[in-house]
Protein backbone atom coordinates (compact mmCIF):
# COMPACT_ATOMS: atom_id res chain seq x y z
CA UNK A 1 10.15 -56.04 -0.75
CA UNK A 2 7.18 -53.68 -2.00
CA UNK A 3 6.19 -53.18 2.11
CA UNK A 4 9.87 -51.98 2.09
CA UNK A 5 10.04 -49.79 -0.37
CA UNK A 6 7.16 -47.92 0.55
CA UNK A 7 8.42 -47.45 3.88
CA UNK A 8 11.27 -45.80 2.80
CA UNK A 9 8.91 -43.82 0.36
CA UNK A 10 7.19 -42.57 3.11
CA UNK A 11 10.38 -41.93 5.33
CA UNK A 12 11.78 -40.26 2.45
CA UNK A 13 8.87 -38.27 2.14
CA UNK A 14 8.46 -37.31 5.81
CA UNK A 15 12.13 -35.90 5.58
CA UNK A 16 11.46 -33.75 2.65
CA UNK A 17 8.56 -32.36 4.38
CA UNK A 18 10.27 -31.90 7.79
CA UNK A 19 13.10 -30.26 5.85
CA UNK A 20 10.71 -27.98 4.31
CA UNK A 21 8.77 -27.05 7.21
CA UNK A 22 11.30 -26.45 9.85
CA UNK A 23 11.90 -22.97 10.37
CA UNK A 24 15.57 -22.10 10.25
CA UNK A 25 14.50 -19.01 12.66
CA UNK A 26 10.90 -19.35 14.39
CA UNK A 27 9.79 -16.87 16.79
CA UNK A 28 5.97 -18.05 17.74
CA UNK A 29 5.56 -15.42 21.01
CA UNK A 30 4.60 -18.11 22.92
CA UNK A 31 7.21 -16.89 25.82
CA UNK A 32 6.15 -14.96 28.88
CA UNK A 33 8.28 -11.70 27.35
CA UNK A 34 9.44 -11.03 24.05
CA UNK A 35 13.09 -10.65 23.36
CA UNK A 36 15.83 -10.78 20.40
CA UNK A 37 13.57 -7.99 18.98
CA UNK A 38 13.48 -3.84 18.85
CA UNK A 39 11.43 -1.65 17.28
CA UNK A 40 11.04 2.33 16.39
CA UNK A 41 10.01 4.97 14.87
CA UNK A 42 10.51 7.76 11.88
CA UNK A 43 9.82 10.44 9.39
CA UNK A 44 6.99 11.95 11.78
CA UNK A 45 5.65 12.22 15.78
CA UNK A 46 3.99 8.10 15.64
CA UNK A 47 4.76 6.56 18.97
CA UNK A 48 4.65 2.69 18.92
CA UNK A 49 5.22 -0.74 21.67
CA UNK A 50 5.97 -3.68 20.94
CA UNK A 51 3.79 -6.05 23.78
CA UNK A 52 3.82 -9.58 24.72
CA UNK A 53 -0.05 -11.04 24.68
CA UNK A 54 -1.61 -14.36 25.46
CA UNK A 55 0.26 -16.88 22.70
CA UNK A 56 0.93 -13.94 19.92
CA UNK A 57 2.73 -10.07 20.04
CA UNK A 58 1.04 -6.84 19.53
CA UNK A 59 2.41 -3.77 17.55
CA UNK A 60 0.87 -0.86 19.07
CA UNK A 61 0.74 2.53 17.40
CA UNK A 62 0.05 5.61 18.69
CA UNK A 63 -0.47 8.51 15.79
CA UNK A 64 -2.42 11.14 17.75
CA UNK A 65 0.20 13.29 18.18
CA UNK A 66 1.21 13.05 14.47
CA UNK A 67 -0.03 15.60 11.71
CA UNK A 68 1.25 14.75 8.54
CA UNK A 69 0.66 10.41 7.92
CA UNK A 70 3.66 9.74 6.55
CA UNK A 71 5.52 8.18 9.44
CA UNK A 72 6.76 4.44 9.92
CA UNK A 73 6.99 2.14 13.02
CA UNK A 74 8.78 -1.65 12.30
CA UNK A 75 9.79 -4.22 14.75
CA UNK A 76 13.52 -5.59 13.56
CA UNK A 77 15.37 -8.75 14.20
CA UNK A 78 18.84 -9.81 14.07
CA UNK A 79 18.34 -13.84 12.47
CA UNK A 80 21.91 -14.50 11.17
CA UNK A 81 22.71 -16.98 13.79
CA UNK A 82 20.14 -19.53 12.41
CA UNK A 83 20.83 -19.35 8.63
CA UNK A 84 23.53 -20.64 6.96
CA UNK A 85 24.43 -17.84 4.68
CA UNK A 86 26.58 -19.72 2.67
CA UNK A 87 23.82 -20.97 0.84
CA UNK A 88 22.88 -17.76 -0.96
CA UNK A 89 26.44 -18.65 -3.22
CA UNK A 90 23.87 -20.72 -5.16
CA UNK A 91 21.43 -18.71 -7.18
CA UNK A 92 18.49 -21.65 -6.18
CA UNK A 93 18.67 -20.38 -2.96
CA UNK A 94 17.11 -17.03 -1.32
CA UNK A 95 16.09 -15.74 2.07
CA UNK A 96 12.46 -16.44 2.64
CA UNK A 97 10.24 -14.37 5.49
CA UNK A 98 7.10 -14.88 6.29
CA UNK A 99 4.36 -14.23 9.44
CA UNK A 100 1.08 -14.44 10.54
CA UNK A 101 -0.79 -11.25 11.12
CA UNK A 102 -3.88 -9.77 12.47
CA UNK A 103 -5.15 -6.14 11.79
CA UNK A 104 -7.55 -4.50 13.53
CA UNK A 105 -8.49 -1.98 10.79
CA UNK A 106 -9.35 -2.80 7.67
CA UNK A 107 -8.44 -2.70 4.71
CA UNK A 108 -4.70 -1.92 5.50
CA UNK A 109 -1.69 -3.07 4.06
CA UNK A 110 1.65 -3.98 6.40
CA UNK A 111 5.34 -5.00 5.01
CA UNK A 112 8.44 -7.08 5.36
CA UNK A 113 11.86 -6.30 4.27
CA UNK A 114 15.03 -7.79 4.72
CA UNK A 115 18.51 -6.18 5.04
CA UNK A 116 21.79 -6.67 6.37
CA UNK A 117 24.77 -3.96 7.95
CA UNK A 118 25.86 -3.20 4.14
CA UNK A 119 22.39 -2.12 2.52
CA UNK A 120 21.70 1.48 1.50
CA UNK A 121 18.84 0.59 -0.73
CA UNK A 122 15.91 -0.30 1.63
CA UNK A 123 13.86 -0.92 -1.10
CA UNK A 124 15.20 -3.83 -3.21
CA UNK A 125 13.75 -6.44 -1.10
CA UNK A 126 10.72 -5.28 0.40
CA UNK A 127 7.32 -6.36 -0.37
CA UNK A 128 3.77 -4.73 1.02
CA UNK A 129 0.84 -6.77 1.66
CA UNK A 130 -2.46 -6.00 1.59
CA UNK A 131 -4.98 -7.31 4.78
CA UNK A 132 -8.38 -6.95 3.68
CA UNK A 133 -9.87 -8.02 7.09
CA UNK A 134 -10.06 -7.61 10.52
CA UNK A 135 -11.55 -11.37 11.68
CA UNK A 136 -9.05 -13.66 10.36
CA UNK A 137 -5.42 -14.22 10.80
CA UNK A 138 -3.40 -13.95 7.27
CA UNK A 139 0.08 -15.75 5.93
CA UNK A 140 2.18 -13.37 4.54
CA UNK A 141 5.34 -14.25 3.19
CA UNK A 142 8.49 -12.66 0.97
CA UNK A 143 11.08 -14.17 -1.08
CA UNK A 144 14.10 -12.27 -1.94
CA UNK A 145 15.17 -12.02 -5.55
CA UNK A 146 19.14 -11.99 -4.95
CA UNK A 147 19.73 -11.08 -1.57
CA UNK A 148 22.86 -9.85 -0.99
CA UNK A 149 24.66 -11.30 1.91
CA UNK A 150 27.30 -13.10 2.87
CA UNK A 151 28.80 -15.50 5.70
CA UNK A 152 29.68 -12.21 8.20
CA UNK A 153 27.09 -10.46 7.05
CA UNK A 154 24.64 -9.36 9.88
CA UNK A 155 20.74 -10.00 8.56
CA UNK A 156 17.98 -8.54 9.59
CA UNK A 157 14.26 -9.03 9.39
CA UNK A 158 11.19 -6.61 9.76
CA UNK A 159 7.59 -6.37 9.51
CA UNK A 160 6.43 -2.67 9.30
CA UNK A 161 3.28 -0.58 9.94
CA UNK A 162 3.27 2.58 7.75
CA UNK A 163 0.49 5.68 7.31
CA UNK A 164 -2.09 3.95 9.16
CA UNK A 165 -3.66 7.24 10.14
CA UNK A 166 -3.76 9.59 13.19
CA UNK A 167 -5.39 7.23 15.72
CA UNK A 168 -4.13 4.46 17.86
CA UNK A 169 -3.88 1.31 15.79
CA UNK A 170 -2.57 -2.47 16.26
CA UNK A 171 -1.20 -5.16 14.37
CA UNK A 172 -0.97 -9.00 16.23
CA UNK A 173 1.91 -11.20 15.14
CA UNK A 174 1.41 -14.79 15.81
CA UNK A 175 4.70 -15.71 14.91
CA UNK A 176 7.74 -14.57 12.44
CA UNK A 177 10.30 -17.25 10.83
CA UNK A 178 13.42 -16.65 8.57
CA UNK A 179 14.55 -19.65 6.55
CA UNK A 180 17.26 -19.73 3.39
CA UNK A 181 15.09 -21.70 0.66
CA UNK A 182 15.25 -23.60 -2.30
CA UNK A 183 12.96 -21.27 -4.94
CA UNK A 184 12.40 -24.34 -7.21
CA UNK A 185 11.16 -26.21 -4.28
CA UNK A 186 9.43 -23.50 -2.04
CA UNK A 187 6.51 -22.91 -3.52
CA UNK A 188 4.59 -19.01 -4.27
CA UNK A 189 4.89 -16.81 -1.43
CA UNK A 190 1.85 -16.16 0.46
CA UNK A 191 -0.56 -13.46 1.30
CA UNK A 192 -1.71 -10.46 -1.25
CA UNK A 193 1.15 -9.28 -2.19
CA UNK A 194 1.82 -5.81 -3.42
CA UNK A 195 5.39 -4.53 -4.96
CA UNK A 196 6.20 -1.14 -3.48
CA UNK A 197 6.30 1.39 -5.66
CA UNK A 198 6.54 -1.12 -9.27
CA UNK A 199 7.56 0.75 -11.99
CA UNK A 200 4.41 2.31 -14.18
CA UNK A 201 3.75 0.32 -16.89
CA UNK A 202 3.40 1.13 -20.37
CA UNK A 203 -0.91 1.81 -21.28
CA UNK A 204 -1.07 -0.23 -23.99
CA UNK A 205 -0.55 -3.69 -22.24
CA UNK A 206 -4.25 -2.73 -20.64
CA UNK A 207 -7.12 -3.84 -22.78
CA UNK A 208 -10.15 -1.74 -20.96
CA UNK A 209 -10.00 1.87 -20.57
CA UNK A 210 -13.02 3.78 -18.78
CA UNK A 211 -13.38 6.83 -18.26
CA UNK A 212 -14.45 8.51 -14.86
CA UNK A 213 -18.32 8.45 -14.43
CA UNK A 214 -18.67 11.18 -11.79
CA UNK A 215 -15.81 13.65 -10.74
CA UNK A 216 -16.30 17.02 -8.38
CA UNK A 217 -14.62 18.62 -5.62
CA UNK A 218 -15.57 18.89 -1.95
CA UNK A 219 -14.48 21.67 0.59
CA UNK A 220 -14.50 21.35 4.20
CA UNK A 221 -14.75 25.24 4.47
CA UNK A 222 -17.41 24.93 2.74
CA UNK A 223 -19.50 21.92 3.46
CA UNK A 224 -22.68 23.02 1.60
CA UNK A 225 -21.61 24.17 -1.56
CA UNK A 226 -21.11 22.22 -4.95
CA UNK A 227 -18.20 22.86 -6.92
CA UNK A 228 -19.22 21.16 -10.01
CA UNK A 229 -18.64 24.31 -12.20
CA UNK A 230 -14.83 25.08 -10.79
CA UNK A 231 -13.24 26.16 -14.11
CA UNK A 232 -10.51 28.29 -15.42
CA UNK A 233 -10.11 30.46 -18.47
CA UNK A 234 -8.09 29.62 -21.48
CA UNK A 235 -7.58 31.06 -24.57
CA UNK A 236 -10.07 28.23 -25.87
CA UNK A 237 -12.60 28.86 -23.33
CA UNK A 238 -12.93 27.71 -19.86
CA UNK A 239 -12.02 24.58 -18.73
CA UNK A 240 -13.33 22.55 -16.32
CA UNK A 241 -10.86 21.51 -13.76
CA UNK A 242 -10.66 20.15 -10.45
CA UNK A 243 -8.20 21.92 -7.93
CA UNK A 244 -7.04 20.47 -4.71
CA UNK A 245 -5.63 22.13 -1.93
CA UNK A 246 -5.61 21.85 1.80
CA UNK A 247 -9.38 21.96 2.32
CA UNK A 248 -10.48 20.61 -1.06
CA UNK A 249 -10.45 17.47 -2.49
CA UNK A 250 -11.31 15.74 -5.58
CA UNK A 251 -13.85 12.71 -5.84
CA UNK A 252 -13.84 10.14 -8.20
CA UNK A 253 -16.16 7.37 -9.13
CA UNK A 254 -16.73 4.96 -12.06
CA UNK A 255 -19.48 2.88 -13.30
CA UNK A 256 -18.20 -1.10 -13.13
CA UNK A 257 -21.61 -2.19 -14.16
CA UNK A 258 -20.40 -4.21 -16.80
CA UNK A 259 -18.07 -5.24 -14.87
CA UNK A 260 -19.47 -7.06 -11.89
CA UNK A 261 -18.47 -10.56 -10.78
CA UNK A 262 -15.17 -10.36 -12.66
CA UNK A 263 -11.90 -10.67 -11.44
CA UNK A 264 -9.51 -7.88 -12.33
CA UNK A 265 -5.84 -9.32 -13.78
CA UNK A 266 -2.81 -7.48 -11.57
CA UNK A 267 -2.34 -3.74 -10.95
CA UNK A 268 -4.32 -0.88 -13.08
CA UNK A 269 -3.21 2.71 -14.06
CA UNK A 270 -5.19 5.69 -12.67
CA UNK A 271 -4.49 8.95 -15.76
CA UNK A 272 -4.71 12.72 -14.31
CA UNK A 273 -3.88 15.36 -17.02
CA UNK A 274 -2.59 18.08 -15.58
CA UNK A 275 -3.71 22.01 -15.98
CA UNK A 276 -1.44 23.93 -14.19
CA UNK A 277 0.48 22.40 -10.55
CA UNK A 278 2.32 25.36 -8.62
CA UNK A 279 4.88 23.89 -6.46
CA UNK A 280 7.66 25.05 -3.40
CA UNK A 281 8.87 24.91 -0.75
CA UNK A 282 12.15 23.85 0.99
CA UNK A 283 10.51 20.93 3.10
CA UNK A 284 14.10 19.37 2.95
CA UNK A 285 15.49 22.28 4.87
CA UNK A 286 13.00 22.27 7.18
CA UNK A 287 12.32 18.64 7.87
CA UNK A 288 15.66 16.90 7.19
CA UNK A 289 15.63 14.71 3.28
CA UNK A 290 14.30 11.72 4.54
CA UNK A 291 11.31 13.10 6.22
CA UNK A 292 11.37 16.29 3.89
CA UNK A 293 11.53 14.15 0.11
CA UNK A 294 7.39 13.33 1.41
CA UNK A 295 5.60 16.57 0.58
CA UNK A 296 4.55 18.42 -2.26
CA UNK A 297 3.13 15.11 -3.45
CA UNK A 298 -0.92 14.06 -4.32
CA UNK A 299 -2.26 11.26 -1.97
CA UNK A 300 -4.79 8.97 -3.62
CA UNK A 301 -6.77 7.47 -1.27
CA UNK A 302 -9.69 4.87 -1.10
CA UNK A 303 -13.28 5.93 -0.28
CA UNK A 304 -14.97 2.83 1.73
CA UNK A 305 -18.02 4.94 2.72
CA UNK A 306 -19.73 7.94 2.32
CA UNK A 307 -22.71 8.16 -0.44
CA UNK A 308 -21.96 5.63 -3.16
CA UNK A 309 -24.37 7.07 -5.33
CA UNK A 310 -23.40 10.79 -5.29
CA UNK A 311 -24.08 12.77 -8.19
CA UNK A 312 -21.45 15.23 -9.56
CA UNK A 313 -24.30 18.09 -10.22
CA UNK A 314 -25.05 17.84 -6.73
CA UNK A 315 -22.58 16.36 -4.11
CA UNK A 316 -21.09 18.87 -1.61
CA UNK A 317 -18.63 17.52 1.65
CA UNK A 318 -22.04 17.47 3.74
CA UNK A 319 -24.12 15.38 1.71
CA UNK A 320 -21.13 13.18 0.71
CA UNK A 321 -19.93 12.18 4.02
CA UNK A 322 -23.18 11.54 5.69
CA UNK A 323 -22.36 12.84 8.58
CA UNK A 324 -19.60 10.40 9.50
CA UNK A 325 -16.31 11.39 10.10
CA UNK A 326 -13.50 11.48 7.55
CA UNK A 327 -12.23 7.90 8.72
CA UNK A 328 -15.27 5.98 8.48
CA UNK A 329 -15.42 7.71 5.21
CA UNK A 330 -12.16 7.31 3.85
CA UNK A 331 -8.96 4.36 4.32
CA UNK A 332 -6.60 6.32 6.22
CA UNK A 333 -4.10 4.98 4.71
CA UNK A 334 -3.40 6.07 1.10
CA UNK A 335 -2.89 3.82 -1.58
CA UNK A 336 -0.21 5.97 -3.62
CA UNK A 337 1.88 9.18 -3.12
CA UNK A 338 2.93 10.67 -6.04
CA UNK A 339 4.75 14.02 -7.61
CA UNK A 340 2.26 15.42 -10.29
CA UNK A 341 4.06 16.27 -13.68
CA UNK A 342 4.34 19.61 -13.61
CA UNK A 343 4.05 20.50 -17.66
CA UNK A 344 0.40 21.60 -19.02
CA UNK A 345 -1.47 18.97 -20.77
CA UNK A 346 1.10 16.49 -19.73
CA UNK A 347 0.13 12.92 -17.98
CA UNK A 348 0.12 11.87 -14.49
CA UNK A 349 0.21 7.58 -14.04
CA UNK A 350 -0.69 6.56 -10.90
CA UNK A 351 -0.87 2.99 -10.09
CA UNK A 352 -3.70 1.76 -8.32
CA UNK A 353 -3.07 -2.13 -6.51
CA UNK A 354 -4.75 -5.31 -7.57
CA UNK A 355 -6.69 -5.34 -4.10
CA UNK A 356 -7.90 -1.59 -4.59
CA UNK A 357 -9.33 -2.37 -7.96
CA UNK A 358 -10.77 -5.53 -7.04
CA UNK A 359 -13.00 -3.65 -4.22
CA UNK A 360 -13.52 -0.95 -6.80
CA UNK A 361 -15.26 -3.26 -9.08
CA UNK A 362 -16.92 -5.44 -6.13
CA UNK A 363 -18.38 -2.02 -4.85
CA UNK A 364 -16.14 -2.37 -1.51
CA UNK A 365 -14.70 0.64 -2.30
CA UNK A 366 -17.10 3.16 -3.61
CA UNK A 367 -14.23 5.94 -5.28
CA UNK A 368 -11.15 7.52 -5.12
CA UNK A 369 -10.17 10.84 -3.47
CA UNK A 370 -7.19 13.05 -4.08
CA UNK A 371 -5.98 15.44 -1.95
CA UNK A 372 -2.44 17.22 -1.14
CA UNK A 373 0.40 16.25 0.90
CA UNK A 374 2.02 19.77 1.97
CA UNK A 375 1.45 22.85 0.86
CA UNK A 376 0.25 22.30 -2.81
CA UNK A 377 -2.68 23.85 -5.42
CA UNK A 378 -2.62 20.65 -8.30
CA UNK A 379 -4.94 20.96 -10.87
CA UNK A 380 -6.15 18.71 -13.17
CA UNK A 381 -8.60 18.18 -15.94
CA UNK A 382 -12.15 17.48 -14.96
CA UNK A 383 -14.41 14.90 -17.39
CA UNK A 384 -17.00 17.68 -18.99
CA UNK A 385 -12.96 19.30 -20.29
CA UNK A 386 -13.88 18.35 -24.28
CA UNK A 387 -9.97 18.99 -25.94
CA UNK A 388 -8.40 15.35 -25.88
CA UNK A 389 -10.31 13.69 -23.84
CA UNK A 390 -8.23 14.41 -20.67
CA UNK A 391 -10.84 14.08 -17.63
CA UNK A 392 -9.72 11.65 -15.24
CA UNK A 393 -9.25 7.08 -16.31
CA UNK A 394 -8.56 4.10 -15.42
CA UNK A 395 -7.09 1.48 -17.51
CA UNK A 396 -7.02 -1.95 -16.36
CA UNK A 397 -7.04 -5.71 -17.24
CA UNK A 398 -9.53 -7.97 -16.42
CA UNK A 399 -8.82 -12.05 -16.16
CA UNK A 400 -10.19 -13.68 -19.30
């Protein structure tokens, strides 16, 4: 009786799993073509395929042509046939995605969404993931909240490449399933996961607060020259400011010294104060609203090279990029676009990823730079400005 009830244990058990583990929708690109799938472009002049390879698929992107970095390619799927939609009646039960990926630039982040014929908000379920390396294939996976569809309803699934710069990049796809999932039973999703665009938190959940160690500007006009002393006049003196335009950019660093080895706990909040941010321009007339709503914006960007030890008294865009060029120097694609608030003395919030801040503290990523998307002259306050402490911080958490 005992060698009979653990059989059925184990049959029992062996169901659950296979339940589980079949993939309502599996697409492993095993085939000698790829099909069921199409793919395209927007909101700029990227060119992408979509390629079978030996036992995976490769996204190819071609940005050379593009000027801006604000464009998107996805690949997109039609998967309703294989789920039984009537299961999302039940509030247990959501639309799970999930891949395996390659990139072959790194660190870059890719995402999946899911939609169906009736969705005008693209953003609801979508989820960005951060790849932190180009060696190893990584799980990625995304849960929906409360998916709306319904039996009829035509769903789709995508995996998307976004701002990767303006070179020729690729992404590998080993394989792509869909399945309709018990959450209670599912398990976390996988990957490093990164909510697009979360709303800003209030400060005071963070406990540390540092302020920026070294800030300056560099100028490509004007490789040689510090700008270390770039000021205005107020009516209590000058100020100390750093201005970014077209050609000039603002560098950031901290000191995580105290820091080091420690693991930072979720998302952290990068403060600008602003001086004065002139702003125009119909780019909606010009461009159309979807490609048009990207300018007049800062883009905050990781700095994965250059000199790590630059000194604010000194640095100039020569000496700073060591004569590599600007994507050796810099991740070519941004971590956050932004508006800047427009009101003097008023604050800028900016989140900055768990990923980014990890390789901040680890030394991975040496800084920050900020620099314009469109036609825009932002300034903000620079560290030696004394009235309210306003230069440049980051407050974050770190796991206790």
């Amino acid at each position: 009786m005992f060698i009979i009830k653990k059989k059925l244990k184990i049959s029992l058990f062996i169901l659950i799993t296979f339940g589980i583990c079949q993939a309502q929708f599996l697409d492993s690109f095993k085939s000698k073509k790829i099909e069921g799938w199409f793919f395209f472009t927007g909101d700029g002049a990227a060119t992408m395929d979509f390629v079978q390879m030996d036992g995976y698929a490769r996204i190819l992107v071609d940005a050379t042509k593009d000027r801006d970095n604000v464009y998107w390619t996805l690949i997109k799927r039609d998967v309703s046939a294989f789920l039984d939609l009537n299961k999302l009646k039940n509030p247990s039960f959501q639309l799970r995605v999930e891949a395996r990926v390659r990139v072959h630039n790194a660190p870059r982040r890719v995402n999946m969404m899911v939609n169906t014929q009736r969705t005008t908000n693209y953003h609801i379920d979508l989820m960005e993931f951060d790849i932190s390396d180009t060696s190893e294939w990584h799980t990625i996976s995304m849960t929906t909240k409360k998916f709306d569809a319904v039996p009829g309803d035509t769903v789709y699934v995508q995996l998307c490449v976004t701002d990767y710069g303006l070179g020729k990049y690729y992404v590998d796809l080993d394989y792509y399933r869909a399945d309709i999932v018990n959450v209670n039973l599912a398990g976390p999703d996988k990957g490093e996961l990164v909510p697009y665009h979360p709303p800003v938190p209030d400060i005071g959940i963070f406990s540390n607060h540092l302020v920026v160690t070294h800030d300056c500007l560099i100028n490509s006009d004007f490789p040689d020259v510090n700008f270390n002393n770039w000021h205005v006049k107020e009516q209590n003196g000058d100020a100390r400011i750093l201005t970014v335009n077209a050609n000039q950019w603002a560098i950031l660093r901290w000191d995580f010294e105290k820091y080091k080895n420690l693991k930072v706990d979720g998302p952290g909040l990068l403060e600008l104060t602003t001086q004065s941010v002139p702003i125009g321009g119909n780019y909606i007339e010009a461009f159309g609203e979807d490609f048009g709503i990207e300018f007049g914006k800062i883009r905050v960007i990781e700095a994965i090279g250059g000199d790590p030890q630059w000194d604010q008294n000194k640095v100039t865009y020569n000496n700073f990029m060591q004569g590599n060029i600007y994507s050796d120097v810099f991740n070519t694609q941004m971590i956050y676009d932004t508006e800047m608030s427009d009101k003097p003395g008023s604050k800028t919030f900016i989140i900055i990823s768990k990923p980014v801040l990890q390789r901040m503290l680890d030394g991975k990523t040496k800084g920050l730079l900020i620099r314009p998307l469109g036609a825009l002259d932002a300034s903000f306050y620079a560290s030696e400005y004394q009235l309210g402490n306003n230069g440049p911080k980051l407050h974050f958490n770190i796991v206790k």
